[in-house]
C-alpha atoms as a PDB file:
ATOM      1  CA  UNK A   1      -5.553   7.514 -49.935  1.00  0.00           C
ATOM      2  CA  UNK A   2      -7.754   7.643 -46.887  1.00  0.00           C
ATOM      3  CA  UNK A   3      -6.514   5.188 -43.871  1.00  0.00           C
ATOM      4  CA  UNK A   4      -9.016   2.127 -43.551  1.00  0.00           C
ATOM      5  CA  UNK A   5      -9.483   1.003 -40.253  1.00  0.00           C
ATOM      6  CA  UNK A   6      -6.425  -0.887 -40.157  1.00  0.00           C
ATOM      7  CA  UNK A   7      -4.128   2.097 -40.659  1.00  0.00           C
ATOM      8  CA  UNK A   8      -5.767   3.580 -37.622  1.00  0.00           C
ATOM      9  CA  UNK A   9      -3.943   3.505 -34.109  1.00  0.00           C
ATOM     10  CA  UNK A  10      -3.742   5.186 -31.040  1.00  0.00           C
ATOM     11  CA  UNK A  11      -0.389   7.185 -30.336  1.00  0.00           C
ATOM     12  CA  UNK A  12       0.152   4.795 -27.271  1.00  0.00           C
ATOM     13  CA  UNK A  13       0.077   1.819 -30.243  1.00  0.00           C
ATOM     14  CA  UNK A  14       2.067   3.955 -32.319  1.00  0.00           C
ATOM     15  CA  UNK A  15       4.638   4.187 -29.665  1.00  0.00           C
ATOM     16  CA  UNK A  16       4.461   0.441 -28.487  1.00  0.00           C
ATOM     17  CA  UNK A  17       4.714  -0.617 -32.538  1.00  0.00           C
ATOM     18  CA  UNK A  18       7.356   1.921 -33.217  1.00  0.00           C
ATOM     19  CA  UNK A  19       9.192   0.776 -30.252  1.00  0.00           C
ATOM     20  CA  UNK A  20       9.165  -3.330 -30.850  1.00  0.00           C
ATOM     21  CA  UNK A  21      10.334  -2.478 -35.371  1.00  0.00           C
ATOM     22  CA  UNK A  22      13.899  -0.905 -33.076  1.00  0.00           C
ATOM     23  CA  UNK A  23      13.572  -4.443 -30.956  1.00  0.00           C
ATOM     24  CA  UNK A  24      13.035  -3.931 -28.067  1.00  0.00           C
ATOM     25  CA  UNK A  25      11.692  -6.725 -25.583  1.00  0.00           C
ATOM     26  CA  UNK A  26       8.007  -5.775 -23.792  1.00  0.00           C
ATOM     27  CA  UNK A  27       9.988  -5.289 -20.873  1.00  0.00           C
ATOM     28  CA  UNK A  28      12.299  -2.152 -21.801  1.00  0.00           C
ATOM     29  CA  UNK A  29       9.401  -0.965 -24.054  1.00  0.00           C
ATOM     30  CA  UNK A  30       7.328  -0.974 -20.663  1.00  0.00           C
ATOM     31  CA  UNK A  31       9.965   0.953 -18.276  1.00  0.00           C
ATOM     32  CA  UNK A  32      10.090   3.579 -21.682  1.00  0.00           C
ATOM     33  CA  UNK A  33       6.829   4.087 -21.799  1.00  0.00           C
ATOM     34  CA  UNK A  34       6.005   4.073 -17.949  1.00  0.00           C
ATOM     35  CA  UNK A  35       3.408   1.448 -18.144  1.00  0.00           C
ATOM     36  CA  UNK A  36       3.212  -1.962 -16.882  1.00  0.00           C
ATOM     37  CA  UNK A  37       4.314  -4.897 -18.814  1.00  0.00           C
ATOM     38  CA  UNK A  38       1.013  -5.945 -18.999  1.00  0.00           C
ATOM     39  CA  UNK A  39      -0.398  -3.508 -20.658  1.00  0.00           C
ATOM     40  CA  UNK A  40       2.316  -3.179 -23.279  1.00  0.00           C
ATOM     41  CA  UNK A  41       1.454  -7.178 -23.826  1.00  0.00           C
ATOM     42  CA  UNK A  42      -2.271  -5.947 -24.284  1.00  0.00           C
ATOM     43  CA  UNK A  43      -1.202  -3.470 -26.532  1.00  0.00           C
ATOM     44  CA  UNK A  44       0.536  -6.192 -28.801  1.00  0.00           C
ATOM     45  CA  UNK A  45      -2.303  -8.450 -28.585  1.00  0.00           C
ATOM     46  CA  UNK A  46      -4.573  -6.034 -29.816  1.00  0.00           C
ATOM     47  CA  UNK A  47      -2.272  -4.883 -32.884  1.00  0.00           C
ATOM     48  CA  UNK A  48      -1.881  -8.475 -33.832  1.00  0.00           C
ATOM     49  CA  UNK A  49      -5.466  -9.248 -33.699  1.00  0.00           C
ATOM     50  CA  UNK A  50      -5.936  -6.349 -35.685  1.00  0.00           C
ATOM     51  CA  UNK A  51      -3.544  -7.152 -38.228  1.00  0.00           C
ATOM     52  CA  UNK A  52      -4.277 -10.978 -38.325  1.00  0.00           C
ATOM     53  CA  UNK A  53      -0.401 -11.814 -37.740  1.00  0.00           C
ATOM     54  CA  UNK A  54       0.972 -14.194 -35.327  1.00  0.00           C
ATOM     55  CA  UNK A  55       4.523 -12.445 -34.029  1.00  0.00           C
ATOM     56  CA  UNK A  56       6.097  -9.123 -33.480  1.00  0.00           C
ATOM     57  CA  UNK A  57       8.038  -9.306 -37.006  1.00  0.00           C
ATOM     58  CA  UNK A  58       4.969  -9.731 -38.791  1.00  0.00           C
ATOM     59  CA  UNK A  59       3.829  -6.980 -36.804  1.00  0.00           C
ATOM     60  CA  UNK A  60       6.191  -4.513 -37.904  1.00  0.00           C
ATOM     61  CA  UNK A  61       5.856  -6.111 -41.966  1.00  0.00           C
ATOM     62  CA  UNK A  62       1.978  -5.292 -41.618  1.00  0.00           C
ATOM     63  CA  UNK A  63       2.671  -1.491 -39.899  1.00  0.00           C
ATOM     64  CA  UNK A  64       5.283  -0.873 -43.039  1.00  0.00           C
ATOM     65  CA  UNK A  65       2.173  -2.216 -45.107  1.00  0.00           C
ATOM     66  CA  UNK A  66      -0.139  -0.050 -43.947  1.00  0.00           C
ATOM     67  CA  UNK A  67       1.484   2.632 -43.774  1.00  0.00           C
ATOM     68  CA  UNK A  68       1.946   2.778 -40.233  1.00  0.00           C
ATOM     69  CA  UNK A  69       5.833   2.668 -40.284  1.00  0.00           C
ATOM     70  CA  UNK A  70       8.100   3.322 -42.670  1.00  0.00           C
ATOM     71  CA  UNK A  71      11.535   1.528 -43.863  1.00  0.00           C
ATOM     72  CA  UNK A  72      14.293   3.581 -44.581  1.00  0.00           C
ATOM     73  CA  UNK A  73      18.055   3.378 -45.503  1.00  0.00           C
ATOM     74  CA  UNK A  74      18.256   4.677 -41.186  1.00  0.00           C
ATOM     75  CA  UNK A  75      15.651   1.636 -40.368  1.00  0.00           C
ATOM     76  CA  UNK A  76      12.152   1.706 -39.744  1.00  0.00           C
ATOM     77  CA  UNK A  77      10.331   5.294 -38.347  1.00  0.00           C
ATOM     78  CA  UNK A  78       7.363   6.649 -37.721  1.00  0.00           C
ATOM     79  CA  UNK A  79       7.680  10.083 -38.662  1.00  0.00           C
ATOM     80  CA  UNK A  80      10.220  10.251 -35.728  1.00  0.00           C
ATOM     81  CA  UNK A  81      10.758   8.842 -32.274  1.00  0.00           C
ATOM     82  CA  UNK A  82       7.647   8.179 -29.903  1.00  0.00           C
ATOM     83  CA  UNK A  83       7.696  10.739 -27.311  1.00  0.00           C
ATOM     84  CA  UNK A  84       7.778   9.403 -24.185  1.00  0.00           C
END
């Protein structure tokens, strides 16, 4: 199956995504990443809006939908950590 546009993302997405499914709080995911809060927050918005869901758990639903993430007996990966 080819991805539609919804199973496209950039790697910084695919970090921020991968990074809120193990809970983490904008904050931490921020100071891991090196970026400002703010743009981790514009990240978000821009997955949701993409997605059409209203939260960070429906987030992480729609990226295990999609293909994005997966769910596994070890919890929910992306082919492996982020690299940071």
């Amino acid at each position: 199956m080819r991805p539609g546009p919804k199973t496209r993302v950039t790697s910084r997405q695919l970090q921020v995504i991968w990074l809120v499914a193990q809970g983490l709080p904008s904050k931490e995911i921020a100071a891991r990443l090196g970026v400002s809060e703010a743009a981790v927050k514009k990240h978000l918005a821009h997955l949701m809006s993409r997605y059409a869901v209203p939260n960070r758990a429906a987030l992480v639903r729609a990226g295990i939908a999609h293909g994005i993430l997966v769910a596994g007996p070890e919890g929910v990966t992306s082919g492996g950590p982020p690299a940071t």
